[in-house]
C-alpha atoms as a PDB file:
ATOM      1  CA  UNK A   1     128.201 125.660 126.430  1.00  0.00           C
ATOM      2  CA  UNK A   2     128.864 125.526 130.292  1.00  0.00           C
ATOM      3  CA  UNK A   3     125.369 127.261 131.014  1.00  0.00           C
ATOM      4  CA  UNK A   4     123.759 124.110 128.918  1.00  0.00           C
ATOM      5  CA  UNK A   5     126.281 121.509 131.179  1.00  0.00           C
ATOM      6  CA  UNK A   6     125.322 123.139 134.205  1.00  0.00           C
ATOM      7  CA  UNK A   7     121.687 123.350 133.124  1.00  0.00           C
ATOM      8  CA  UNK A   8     122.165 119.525 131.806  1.00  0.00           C
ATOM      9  CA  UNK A   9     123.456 118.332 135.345  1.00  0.00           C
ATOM     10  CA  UNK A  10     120.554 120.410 137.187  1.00  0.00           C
ATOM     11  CA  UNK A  11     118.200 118.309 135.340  1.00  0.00           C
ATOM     12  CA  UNK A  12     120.030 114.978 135.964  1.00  0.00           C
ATOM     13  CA  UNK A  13     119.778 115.679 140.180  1.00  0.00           C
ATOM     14  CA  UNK A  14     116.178 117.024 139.769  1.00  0.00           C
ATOM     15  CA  UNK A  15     115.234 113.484 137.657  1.00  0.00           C
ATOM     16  CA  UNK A  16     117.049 111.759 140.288  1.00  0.00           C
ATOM     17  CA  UNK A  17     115.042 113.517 143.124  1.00  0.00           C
ATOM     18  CA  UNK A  18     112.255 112.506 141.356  1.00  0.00           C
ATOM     19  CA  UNK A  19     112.749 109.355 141.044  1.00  0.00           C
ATOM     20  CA  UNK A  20     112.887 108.448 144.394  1.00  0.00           C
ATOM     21  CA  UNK A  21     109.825 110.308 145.302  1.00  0.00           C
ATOM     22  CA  UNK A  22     108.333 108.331 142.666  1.00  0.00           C
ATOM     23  CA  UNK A  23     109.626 105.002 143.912  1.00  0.00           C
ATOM     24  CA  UNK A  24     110.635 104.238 140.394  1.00  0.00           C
ATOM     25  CA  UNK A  25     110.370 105.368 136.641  1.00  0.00           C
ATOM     26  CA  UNK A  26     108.892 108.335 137.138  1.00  0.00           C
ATOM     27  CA  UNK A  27     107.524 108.362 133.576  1.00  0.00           C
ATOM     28  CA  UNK A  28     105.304 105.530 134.380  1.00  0.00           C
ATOM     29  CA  UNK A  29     104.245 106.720 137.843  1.00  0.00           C
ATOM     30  CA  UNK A  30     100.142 106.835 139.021  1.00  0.00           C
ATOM     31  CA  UNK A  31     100.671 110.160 140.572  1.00  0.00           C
ATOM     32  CA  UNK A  32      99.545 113.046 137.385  1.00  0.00           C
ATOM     33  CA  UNK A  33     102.190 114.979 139.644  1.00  0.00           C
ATOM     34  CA  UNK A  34     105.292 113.315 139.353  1.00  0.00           C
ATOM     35  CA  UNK A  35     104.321 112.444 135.547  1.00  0.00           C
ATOM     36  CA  UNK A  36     103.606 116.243 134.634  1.00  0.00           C
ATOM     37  CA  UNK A  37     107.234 117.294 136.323  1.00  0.00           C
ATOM     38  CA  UNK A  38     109.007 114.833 135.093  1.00  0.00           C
ATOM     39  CA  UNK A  39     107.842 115.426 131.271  1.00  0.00           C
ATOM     40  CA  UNK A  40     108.907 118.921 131.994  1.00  0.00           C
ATOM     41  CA  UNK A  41     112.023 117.961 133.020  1.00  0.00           C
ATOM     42  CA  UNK A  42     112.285 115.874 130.284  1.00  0.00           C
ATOM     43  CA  UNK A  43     111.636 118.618 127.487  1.00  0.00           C
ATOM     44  CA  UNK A  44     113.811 120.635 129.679  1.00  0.00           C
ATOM     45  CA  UNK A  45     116.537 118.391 129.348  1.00  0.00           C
ATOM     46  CA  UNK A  46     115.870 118.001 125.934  1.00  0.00           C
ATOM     47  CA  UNK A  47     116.397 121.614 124.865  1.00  0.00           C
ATOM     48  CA  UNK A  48     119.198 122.483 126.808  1.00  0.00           C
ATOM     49  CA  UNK A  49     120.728 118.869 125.215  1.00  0.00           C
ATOM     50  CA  UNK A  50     121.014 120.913 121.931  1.00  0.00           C
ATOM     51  CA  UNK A  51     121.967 123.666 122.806  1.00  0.00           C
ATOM     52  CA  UNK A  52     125.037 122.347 123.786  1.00  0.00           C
ATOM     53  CA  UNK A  53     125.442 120.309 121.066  1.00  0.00           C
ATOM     54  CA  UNK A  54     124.244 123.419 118.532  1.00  0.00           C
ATOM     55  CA  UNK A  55     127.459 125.346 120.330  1.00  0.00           C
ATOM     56  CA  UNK A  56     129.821 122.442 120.686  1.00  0.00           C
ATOM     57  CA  UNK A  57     129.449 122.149 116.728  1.00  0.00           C
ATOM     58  CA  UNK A  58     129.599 125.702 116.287  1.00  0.00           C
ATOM     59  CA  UNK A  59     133.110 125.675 118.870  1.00  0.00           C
ATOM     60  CA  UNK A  60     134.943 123.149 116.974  1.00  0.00           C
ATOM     61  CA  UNK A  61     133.979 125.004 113.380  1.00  0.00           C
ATOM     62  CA  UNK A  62     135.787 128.272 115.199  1.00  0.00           C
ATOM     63  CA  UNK A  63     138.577 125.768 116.092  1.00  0.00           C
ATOM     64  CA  UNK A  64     139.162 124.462 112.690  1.00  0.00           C
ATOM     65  CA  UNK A  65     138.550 127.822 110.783  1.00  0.00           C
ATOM     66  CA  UNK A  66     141.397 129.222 113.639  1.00  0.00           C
ATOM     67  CA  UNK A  67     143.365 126.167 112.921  1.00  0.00           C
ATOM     68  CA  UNK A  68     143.445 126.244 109.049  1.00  0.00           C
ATOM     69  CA  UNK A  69     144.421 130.273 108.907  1.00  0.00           C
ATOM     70  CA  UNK A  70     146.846 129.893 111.486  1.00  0.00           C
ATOM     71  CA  UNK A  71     148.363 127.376 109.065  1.00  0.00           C
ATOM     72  CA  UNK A  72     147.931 129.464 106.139  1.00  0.00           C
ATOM     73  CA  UNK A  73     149.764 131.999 107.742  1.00  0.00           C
ATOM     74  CA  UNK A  74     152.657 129.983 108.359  1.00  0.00           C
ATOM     75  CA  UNK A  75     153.253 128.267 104.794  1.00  0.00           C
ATOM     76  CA  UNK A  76     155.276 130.489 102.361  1.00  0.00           C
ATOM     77  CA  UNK A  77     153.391 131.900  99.688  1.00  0.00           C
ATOM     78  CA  UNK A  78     153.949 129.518  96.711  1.00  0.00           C
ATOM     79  CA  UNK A  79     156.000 131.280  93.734  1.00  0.00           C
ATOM     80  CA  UNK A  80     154.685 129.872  90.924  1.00  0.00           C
ATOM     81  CA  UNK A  81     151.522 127.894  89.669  1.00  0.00           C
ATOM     82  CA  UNK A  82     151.834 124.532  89.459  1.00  0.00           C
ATOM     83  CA  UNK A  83     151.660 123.097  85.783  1.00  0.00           C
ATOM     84  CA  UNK A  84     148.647 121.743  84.278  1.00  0.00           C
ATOM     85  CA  UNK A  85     148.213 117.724  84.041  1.00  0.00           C
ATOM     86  CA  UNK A  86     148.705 117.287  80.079  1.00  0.00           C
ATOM     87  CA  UNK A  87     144.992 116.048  79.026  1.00  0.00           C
ATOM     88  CA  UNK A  88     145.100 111.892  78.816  1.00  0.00           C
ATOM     89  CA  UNK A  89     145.400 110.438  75.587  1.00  0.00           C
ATOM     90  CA  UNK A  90     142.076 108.291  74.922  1.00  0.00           C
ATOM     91  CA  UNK A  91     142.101 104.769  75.728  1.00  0.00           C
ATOM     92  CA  UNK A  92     139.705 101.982  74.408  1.00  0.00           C
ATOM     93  CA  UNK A  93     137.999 102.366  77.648  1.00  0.00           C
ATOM     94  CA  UNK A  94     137.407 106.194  77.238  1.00  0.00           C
ATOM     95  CA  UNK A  95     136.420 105.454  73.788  1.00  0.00           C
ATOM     96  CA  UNK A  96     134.087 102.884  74.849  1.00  0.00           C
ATOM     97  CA  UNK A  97     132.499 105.026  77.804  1.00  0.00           C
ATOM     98  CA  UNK A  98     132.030 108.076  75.041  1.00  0.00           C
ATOM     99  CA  UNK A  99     130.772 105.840  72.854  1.00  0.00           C
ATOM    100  CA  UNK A 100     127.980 104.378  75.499  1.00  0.00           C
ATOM    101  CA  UNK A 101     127.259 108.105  76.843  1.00  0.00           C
ATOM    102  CA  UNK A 102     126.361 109.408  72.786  1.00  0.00           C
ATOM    103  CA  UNK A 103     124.094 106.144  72.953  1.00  0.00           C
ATOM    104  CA  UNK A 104     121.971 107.145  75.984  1.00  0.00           C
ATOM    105  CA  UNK A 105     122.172 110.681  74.814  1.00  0.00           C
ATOM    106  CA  UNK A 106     120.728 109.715  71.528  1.00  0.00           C
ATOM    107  CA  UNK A 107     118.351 107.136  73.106  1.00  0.00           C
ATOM    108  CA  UNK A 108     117.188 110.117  75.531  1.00  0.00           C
ATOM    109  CA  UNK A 109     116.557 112.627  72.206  1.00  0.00           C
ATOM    110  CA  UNK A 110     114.353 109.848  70.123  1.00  0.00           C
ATOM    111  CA  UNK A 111     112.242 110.136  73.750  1.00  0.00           C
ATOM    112  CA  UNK A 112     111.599 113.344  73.454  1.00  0.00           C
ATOM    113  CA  UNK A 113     110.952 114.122  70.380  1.00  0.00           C
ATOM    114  CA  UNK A 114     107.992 111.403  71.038  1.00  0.00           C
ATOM    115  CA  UNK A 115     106.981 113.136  73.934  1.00  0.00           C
ATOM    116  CA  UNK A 116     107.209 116.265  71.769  1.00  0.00           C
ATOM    117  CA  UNK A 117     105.194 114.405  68.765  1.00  0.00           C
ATOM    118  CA  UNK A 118     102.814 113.055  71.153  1.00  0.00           C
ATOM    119  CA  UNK A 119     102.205 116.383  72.790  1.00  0.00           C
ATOM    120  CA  UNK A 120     101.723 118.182  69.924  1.00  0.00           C
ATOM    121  CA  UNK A 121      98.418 115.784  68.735  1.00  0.00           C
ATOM    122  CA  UNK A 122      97.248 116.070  72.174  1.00  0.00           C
ATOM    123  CA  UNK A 123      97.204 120.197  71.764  1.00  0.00           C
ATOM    124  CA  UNK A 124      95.912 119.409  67.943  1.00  0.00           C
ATOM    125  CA  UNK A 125      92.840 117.105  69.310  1.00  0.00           C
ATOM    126  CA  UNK A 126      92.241 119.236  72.294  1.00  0.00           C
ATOM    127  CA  UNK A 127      91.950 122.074  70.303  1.00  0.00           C
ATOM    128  CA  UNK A 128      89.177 120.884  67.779  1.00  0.00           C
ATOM    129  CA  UNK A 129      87.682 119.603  70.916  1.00  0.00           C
ATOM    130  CA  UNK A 130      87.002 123.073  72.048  1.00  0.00           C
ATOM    131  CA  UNK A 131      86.372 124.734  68.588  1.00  0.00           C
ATOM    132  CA  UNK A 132      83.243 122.254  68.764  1.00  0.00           C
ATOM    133  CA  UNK A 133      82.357 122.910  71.834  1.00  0.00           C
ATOM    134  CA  UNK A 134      82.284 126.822  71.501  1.00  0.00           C
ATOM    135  CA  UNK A 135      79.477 128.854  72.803  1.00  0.00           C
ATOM    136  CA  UNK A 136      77.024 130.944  70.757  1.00  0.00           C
ATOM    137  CA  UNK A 137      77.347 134.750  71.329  1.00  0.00           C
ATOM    138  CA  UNK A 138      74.021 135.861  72.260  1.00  0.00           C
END
């Protein structure tokens, strides 16, 4: 991470050096010179951009994972298992949301078995098409 700062602040004096050789945006400069080095400097920049931010990421996962053993390490083991919720009696709105997912359900099984039906005389038709058109052995 400090080898991609220090890289990152190389690149912002270089940019800056060219800039005032360029007497302006370097980016939009006549000279094919100053243009070339400063899209280099650009990609440059760009790459060593994520790698910092690729190990920053990667430092504050080690930080967390560090964080949440050390704290599993300091809570007491628990003695017993917690007990179970009791399942919820139904309500008229559970009875009414079961009700409306065995209707799409259903809905969804009449498609397919069309789909199935419709398939199936496809394969039938296609079929006879190809007994017909059959080649003589010779």
């Amino acid at each position: 991470m400090t080898d991609a700062a220090w890289n990152l602040r190389r690149v912002a004096r270089l940019e800056s050096e060219l800039y005032g050789q360029a007497a302006g945006d370097p980016l939009i400069s006549e000279d094919d010179a100053i243009y070339r080095r400063a899209m280099g400097l650009l990609r440059y920049k760009i790459a060593h951009d994520r790698i910092y931010h690729r190990a920053y990421k990667q430092f504050t996962a080690l930080q967390n994972h560090r964080l949440n053993n050390e704290i599993a390490l300091t809570q007491p083991p628990s003695e017993s298992e917690p007990e179970p919720a009791p399942p919820a009696s139904p309500t008229p709105e559970t009875n009414q949301t079961q009700e409306a997912v065995i209707d799409a359900a259903q809905r969804c099984l009449a498609e397919v078995d069309r789909e199935i039906a419709s398939t199936k005389d496809f394969i039938a038709n296609f079929s006879g098409f190809l007994n017909m058109t059959k080649m003589p052995r010779l």
